[in-house]
N, C-alpha and C. Protein backbone atom coordinates (compact mmCIF):
# COMPACT_ATOMS: atom_id res chain seq x y z
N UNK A 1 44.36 -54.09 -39.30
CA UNK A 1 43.57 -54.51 -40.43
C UNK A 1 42.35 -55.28 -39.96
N UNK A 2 41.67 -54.88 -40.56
CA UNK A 2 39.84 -55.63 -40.70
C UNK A 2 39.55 -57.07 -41.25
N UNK A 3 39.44 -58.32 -41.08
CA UNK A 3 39.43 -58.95 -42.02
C UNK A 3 38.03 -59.57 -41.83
N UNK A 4 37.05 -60.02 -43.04
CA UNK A 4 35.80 -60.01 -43.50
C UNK A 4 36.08 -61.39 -43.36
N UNK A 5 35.64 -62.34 -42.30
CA UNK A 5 34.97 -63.81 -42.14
C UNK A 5 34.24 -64.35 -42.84
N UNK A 6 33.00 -63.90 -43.29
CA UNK A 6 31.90 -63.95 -44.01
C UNK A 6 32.18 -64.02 -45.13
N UNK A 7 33.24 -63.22 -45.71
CA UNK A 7 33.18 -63.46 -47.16
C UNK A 7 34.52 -64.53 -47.77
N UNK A 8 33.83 -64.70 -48.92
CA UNK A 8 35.25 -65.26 -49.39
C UNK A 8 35.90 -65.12 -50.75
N UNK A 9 36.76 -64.88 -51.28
CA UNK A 9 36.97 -64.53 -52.17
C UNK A 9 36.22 -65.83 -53.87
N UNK A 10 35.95 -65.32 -54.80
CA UNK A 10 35.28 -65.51 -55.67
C UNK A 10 36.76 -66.00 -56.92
N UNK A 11 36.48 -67.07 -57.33
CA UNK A 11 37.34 -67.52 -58.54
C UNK A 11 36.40 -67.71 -59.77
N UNK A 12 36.51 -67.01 -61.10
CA UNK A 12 35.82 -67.28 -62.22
C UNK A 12 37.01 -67.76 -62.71
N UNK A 13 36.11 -69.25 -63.61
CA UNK A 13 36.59 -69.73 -64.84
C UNK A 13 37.07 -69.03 -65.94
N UNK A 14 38.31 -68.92 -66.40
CA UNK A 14 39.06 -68.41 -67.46
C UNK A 14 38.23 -69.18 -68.58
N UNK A 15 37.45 -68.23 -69.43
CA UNK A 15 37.35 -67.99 -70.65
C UNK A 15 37.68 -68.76 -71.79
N UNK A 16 37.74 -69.63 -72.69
CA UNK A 16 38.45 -70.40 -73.68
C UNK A 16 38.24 -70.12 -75.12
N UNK A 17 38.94 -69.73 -75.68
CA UNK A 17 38.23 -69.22 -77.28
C UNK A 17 38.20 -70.19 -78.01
N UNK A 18 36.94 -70.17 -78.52
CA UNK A 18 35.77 -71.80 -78.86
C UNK A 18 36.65 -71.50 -80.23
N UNK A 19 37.88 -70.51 -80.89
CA UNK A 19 38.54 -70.78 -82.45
C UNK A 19 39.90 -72.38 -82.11
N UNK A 20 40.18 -72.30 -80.80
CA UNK A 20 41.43 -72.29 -80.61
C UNK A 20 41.15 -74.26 -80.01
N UNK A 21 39.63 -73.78 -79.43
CA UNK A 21 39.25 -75.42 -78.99
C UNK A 21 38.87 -76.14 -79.97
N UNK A 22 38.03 -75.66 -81.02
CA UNK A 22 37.58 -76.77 -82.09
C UNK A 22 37.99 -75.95 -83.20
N UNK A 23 39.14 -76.41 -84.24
CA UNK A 23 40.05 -76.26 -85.31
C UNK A 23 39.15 -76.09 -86.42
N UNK A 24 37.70 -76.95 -86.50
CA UNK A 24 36.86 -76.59 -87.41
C UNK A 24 36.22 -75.45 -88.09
N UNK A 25 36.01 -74.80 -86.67
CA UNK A 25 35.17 -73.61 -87.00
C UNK A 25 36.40 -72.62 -87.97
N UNK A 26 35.98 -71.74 -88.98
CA UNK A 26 36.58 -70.63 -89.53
C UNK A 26 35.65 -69.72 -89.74
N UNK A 27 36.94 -68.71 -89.50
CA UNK A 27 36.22 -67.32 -89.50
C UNK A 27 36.25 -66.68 -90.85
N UNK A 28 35.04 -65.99 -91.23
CA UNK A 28 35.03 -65.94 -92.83
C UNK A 28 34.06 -65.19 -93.09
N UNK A 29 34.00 -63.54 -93.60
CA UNK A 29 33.04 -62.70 -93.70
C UNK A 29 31.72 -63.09 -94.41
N UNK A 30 31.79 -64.70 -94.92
CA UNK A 30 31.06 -64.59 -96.05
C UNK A 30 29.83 -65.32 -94.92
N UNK A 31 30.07 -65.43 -93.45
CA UNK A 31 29.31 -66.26 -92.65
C UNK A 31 28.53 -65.24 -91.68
N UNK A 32 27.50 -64.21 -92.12
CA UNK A 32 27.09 -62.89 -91.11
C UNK A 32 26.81 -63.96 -89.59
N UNK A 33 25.67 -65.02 -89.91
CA UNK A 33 25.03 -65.39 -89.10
C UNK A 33 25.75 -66.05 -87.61
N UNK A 34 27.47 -66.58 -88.31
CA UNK A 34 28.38 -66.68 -87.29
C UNK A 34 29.12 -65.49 -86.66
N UNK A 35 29.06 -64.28 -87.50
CA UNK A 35 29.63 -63.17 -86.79
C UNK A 35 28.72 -62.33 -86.32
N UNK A 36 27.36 -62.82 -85.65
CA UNK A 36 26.35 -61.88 -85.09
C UNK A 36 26.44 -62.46 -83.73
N UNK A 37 26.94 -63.23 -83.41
CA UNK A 37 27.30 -63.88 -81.93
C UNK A 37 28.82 -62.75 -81.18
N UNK A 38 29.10 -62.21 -82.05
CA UNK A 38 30.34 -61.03 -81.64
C UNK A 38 29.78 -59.72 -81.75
N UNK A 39 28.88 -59.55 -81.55
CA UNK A 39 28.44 -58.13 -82.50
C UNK A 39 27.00 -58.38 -81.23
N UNK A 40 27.07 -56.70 -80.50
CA UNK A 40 26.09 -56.42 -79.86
C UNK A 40 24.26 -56.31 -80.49
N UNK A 41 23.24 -55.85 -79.81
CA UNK A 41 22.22 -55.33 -80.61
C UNK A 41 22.44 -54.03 -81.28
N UNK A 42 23.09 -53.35 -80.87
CA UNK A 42 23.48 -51.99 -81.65
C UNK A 42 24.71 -51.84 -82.61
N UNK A 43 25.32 -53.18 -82.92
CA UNK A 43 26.11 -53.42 -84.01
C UNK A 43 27.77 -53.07 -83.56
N UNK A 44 28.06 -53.09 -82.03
CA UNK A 44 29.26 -52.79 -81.78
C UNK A 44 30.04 -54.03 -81.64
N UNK A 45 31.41 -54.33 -82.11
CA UNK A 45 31.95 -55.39 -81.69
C UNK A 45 32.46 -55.64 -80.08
N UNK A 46 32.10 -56.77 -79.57
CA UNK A 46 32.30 -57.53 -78.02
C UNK A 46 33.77 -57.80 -77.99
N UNK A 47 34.37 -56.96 -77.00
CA UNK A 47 35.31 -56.92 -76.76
C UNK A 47 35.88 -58.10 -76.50
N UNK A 48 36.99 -58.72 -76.27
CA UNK A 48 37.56 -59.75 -76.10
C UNK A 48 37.40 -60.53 -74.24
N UNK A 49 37.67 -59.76 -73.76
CA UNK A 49 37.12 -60.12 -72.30
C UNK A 49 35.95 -60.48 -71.96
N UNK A 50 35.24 -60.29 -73.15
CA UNK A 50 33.37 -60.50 -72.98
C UNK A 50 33.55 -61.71 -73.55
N UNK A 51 34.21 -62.11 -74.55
CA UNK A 51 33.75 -63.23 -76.07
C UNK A 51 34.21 -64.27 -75.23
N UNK A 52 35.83 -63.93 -75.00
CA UNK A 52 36.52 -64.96 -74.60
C UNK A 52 37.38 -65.54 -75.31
N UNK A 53 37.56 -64.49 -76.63
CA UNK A 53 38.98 -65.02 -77.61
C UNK A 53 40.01 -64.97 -77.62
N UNK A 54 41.14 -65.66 -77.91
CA UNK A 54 42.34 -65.19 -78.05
C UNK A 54 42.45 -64.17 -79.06
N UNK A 55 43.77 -63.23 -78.81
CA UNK A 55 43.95 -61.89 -79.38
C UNK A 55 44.18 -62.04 -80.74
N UNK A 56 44.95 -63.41 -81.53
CA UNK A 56 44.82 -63.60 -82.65
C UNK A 56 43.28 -64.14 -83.38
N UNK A 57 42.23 -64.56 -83.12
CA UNK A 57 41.26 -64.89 -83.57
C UNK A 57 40.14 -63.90 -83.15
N UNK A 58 40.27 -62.83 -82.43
CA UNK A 58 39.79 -61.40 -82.02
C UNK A 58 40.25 -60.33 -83.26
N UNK A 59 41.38 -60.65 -83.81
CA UNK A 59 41.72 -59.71 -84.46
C UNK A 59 41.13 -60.38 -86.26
N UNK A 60 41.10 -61.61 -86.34
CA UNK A 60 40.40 -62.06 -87.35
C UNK A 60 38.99 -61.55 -87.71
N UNK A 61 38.22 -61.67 -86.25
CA UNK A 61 37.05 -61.58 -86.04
C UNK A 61 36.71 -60.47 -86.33
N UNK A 62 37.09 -59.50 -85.70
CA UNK A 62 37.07 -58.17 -85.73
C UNK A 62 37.11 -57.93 -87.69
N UNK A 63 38.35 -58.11 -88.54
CA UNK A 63 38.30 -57.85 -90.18
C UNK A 63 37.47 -58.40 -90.46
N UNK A 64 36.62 -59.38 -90.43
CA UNK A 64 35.46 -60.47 -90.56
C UNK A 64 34.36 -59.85 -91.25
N UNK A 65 33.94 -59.10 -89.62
CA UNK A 65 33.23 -57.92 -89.01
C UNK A 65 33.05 -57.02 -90.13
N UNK A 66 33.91 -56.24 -90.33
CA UNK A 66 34.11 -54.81 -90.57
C UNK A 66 33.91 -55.44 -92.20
N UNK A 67 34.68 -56.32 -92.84
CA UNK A 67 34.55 -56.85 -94.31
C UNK A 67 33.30 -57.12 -95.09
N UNK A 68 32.28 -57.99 -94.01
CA UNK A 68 31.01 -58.25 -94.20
C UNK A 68 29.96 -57.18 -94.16
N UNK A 69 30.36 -56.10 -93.50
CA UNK A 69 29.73 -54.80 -93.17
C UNK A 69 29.90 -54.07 -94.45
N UNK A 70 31.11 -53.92 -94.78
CA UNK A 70 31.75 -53.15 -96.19
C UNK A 70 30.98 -54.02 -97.11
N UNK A 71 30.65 -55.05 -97.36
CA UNK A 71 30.02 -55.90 -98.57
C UNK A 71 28.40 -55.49 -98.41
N UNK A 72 27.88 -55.30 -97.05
CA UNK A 72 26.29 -55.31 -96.55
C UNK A 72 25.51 -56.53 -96.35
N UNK A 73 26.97 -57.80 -96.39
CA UNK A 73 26.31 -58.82 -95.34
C UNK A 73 25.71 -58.35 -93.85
N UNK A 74 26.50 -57.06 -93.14
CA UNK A 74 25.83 -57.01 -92.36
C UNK A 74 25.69 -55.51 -91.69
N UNK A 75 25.15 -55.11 -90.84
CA UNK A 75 24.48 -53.37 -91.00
C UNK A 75 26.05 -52.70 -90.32
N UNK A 76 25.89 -51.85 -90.12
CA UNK A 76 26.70 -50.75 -88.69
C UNK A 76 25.71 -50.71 -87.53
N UNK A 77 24.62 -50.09 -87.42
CA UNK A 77 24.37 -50.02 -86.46
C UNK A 77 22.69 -50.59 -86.99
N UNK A 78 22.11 -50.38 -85.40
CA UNK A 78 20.49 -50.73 -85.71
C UNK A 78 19.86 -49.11 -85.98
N UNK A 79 18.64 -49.23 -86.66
CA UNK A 79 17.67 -47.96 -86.97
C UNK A 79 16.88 -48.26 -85.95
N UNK A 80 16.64 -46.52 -84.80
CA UNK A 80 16.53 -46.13 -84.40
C UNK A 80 15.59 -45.06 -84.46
N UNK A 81 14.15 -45.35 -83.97
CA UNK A 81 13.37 -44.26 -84.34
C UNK A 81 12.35 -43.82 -83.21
């Protein structure tokens, strides 16, 4: 075996879902401007490994999403021309 001197292995900080650290915040379709921080420029939702949420406040987020969209708080995608 080869072993690389030079390098060294890399540790990233685990992620914390900002629902779970401050109890205040709620998630609530009627808030677009807080659910555009989850939501790409082309209107796709940010996967959980990107955001950094836990799977229960991902899955909130996500109906949030899709609820506010169904009302036309907020688009599907961007126009494209």
């Amino acid at each position: 075996m080869v072993w690389d001197k030079g390098k060294s292995k890399t540790f990233y900080r685990r992620k914390v879902c900002r629902f779970c650290a401050d109890k205040t915040f709620d998630i609530e379709y009627k808030e677009p401007n807080m659910l555009r921080n989850f939501v790409t420029e082309r209107g796709k939702i940010i996967p959980r490994r990107i955001s950094g949420n836990c799977a229960k406040h991902q899955r909130k987020i996500a109906v949030a999403i899709k609820r506010a969209r169904n009302v036309a708080l907020m688009p599907y995608t961007t126009i494209d021309q």
